[in-house]
Protein backbone atom coordinates (compact mmCIF):
# COMPACT_ATOMS: atom_id res chain seq x y z
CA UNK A 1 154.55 100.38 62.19
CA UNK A 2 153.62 99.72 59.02
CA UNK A 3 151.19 101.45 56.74
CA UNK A 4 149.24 98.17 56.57
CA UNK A 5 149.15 97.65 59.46
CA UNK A 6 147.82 101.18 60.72
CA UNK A 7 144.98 100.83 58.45
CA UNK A 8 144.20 97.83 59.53
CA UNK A 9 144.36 99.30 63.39
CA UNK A 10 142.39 102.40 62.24
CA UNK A 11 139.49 100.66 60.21
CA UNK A 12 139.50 98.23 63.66
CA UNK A 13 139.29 100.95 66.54
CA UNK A 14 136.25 102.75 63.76
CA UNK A 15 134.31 99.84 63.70
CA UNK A 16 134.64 99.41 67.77
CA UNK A 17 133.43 103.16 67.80
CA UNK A 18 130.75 102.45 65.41
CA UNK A 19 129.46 99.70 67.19
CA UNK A 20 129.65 101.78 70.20
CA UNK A 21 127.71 104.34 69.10
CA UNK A 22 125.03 102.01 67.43
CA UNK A 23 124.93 99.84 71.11
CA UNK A 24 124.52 103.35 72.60
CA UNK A 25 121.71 104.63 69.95
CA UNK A 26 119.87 101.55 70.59
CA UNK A 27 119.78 101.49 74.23
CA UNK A 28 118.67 105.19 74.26
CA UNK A 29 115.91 104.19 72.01
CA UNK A 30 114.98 100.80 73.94
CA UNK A 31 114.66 103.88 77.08
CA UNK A 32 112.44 105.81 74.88
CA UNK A 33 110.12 103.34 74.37
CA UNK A 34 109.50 101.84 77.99
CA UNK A 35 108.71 105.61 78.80
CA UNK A 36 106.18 105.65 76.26
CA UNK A 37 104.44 102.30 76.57
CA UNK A 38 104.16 103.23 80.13
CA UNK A 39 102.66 106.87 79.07
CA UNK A 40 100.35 104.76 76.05
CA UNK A 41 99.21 102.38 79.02
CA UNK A 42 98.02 105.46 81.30
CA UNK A 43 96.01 107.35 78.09
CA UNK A 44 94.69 103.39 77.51
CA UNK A 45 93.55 103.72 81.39
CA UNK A 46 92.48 106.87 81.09
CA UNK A 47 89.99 106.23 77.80
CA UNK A 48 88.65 103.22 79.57
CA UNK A 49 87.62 105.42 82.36
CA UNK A 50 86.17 107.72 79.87
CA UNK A 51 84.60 105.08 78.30
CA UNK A 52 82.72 103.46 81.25
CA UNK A 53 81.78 107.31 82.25
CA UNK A 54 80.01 107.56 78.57
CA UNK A 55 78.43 104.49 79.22
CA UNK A 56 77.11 105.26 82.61
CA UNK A 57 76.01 108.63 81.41
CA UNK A 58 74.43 107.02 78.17
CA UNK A 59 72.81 104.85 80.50
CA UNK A 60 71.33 107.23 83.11
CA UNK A 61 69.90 109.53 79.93
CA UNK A 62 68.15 106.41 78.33
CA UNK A 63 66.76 105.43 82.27
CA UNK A 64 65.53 109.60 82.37
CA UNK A 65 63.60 109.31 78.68
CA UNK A 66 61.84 105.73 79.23
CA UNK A 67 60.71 107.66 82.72
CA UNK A 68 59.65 110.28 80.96
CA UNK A 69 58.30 108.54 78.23
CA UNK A 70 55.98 106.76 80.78
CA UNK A 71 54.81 109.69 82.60
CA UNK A 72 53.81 110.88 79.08
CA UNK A 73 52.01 107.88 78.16
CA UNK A 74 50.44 107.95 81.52
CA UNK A 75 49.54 111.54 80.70
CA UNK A 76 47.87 110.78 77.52
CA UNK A 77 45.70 107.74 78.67
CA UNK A 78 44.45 110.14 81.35
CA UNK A 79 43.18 112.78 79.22
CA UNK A 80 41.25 110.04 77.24
């Protein structure tokens, strides 16, 4: 074999491992990513729960002070 020829055979079976190990790097990230859109839909889930609960809670506490506010207003127009 000539010298030629085994650097020819070298720089070939390098850039089969190199593309190897890119293919390989790239399908470990692709992995990576499902897992975490699948973990960023859950927390997306999750704050639109939270959300509704705030606004269900907002809610209930505006209801509670126009009550209140009534019963004061009631109050007042009694005492005059």
């Amino acid at each position: 074999m000539n010298s030629l020829n085994f650097l020819y055979a070298s720089l070939g079976i390098g850039f089969l491992v190199l593309v190897g190990f890119i293919s390989y790097a790239f399908f470990n990230l692709s992995q990576a990513l499902k897992q975490s859109t699948s973990i960023l839909k859950k927390v997306d889930d999750i704050t639109k729960d939270v959300n509704n609960l705030k606004n269900l809670i907002k809610s209930g506490i505006l209801y509670l002070l126009s009550m209140f506010n009534k019963k004061e207003v009631k109050k007042n127009d009694n005492k005059k």
